[in-house]
C-alpha atoms as a PDB file:
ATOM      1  CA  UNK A   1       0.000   0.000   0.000  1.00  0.00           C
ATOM      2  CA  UNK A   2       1.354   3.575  -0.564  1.00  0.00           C
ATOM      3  CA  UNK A   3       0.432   6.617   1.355  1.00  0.00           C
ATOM      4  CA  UNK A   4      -1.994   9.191   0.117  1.00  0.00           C
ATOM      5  CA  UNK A   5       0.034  12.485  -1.215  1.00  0.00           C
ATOM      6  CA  UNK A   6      -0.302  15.713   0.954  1.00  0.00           C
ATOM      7  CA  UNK A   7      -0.086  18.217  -1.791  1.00  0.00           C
ATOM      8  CA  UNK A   8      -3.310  19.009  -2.604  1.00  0.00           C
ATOM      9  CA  UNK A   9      -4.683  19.395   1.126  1.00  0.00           C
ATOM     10  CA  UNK A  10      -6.002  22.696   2.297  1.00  0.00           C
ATOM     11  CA  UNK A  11      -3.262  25.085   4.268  1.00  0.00           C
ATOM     12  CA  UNK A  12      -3.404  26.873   7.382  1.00  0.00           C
ATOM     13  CA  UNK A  13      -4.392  30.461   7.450  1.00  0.00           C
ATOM     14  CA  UNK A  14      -1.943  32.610   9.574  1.00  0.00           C
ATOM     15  CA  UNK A  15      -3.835  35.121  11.893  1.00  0.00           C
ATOM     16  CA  UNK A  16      -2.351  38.738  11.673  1.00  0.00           C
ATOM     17  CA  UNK A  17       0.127  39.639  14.795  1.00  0.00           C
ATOM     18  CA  UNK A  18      -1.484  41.972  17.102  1.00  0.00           C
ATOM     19  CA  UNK A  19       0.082  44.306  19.551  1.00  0.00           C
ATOM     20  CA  UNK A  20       2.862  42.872  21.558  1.00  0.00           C
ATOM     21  CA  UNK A  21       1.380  41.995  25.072  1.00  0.00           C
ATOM     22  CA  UNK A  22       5.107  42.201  26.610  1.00  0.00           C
ATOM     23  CA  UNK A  23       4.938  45.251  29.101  1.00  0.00           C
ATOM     24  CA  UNK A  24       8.391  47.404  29.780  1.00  0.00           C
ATOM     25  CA  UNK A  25       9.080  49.573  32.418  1.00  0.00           C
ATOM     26  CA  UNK A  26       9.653  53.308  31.501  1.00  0.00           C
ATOM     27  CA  UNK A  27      13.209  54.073  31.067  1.00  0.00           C
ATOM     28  CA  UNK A  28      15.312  55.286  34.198  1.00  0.00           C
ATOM     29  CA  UNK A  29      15.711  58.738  35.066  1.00  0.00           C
ATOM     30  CA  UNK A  30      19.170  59.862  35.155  1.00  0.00           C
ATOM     31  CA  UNK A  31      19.860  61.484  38.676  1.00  0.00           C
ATOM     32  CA  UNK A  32      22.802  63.915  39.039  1.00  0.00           C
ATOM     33  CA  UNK A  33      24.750  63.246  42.261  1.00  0.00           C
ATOM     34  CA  UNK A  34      27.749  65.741  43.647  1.00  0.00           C
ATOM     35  CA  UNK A  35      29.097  62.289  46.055  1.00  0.00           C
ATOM     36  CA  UNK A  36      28.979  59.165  44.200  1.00  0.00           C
ATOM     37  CA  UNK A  37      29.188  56.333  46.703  1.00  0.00           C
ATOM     38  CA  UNK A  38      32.755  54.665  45.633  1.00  0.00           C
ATOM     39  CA  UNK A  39      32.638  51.379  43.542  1.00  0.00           C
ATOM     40  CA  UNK A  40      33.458  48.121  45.703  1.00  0.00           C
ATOM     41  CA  UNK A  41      36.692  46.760  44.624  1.00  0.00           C
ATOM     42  CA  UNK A  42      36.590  43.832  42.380  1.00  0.00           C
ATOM     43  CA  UNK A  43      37.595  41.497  44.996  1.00  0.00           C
ATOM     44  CA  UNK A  44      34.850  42.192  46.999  1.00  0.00           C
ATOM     45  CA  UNK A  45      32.168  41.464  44.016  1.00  0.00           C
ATOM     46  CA  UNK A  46      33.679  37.663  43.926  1.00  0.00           C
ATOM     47  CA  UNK A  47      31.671  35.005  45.151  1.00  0.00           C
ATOM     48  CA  UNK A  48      34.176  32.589  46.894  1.00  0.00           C
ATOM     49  CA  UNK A  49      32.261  29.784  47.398  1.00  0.00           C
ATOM     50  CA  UNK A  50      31.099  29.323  44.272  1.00  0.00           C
ATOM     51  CA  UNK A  51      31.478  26.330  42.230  1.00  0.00           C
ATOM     52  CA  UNK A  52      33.812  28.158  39.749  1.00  0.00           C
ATOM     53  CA  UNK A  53      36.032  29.290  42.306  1.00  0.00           C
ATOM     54  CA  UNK A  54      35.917  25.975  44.311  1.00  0.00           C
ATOM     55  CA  UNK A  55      37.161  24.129  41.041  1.00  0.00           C
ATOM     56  CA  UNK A  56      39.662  27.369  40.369  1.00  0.00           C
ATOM     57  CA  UNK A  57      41.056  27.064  44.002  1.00  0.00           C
ATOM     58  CA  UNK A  58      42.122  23.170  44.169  1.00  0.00           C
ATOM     59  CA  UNK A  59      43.037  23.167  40.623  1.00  0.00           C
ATOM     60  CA  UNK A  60      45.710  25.912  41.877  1.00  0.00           C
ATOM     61  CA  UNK A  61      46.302  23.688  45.318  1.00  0.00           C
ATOM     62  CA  UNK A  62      47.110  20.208  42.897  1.00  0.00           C
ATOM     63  CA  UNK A  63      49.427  22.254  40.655  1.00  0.00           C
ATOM     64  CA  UNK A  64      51.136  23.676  43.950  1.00  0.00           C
ATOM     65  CA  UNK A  65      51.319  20.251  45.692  1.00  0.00           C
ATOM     66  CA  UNK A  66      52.822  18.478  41.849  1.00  0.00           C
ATOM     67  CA  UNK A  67      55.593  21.511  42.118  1.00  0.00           C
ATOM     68  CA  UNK A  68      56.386  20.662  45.382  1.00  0.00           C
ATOM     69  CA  UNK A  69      56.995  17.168  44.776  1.00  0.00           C
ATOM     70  CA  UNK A  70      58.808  17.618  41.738  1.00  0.00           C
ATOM     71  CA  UNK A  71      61.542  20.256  44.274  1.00  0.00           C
ATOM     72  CA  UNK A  72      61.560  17.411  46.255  1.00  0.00           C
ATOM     73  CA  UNK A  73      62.365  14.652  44.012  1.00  0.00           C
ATOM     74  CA  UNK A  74      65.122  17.283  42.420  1.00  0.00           C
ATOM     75  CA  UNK A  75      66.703  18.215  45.788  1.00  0.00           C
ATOM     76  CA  UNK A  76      66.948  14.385  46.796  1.00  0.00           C
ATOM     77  CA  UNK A  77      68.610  13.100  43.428  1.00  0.00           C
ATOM     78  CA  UNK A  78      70.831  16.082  43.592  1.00  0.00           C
ATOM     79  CA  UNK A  79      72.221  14.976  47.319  1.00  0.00           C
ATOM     80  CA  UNK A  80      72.253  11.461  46.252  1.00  0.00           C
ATOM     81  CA  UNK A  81      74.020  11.932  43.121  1.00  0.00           C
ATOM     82  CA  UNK A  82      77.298  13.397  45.173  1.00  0.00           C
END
């Protein structure tokens, strides 16, 4: 058996786009201040304990830890090697 073809069936009328229903709030009124309050510094914006910085942080304390090793191994085949 073979399917039916599709090209004579009737198509779907679109419905004209009405007004967009998305509301917006007015735009911000620019205030003039003579004593800004100073920015916080950049390492006061970061979040620590975040998951980023968690991953950051012992990726740093591995690399730190394989360094150390490696001075040790160094140090110990240089005082052997005498």
């Amino acid at each position: 058996m073979s399917k039916e073809s599709k090209l004579y069936k009737a198509k779907v009328e679109v419905k004209s786009a009405g007004p967009s229903r998305i509301r917006r709030d007015p735009p911000a009124q620019s205030r003039v201040c003579r004593d800004p309050a100073p920015e916080p510094s950049r390492l006061s914006k970061v979040d620590w304990n975040s998951r980023e910085w968690e991953m950051r942080l012992s990726i740093a304390g591995i690399l730190f830890f394989a360094l150390a090793i490696t001075a040790l191994v160094i140090d110990i085949g240089e005082i052997l090697s005498r």
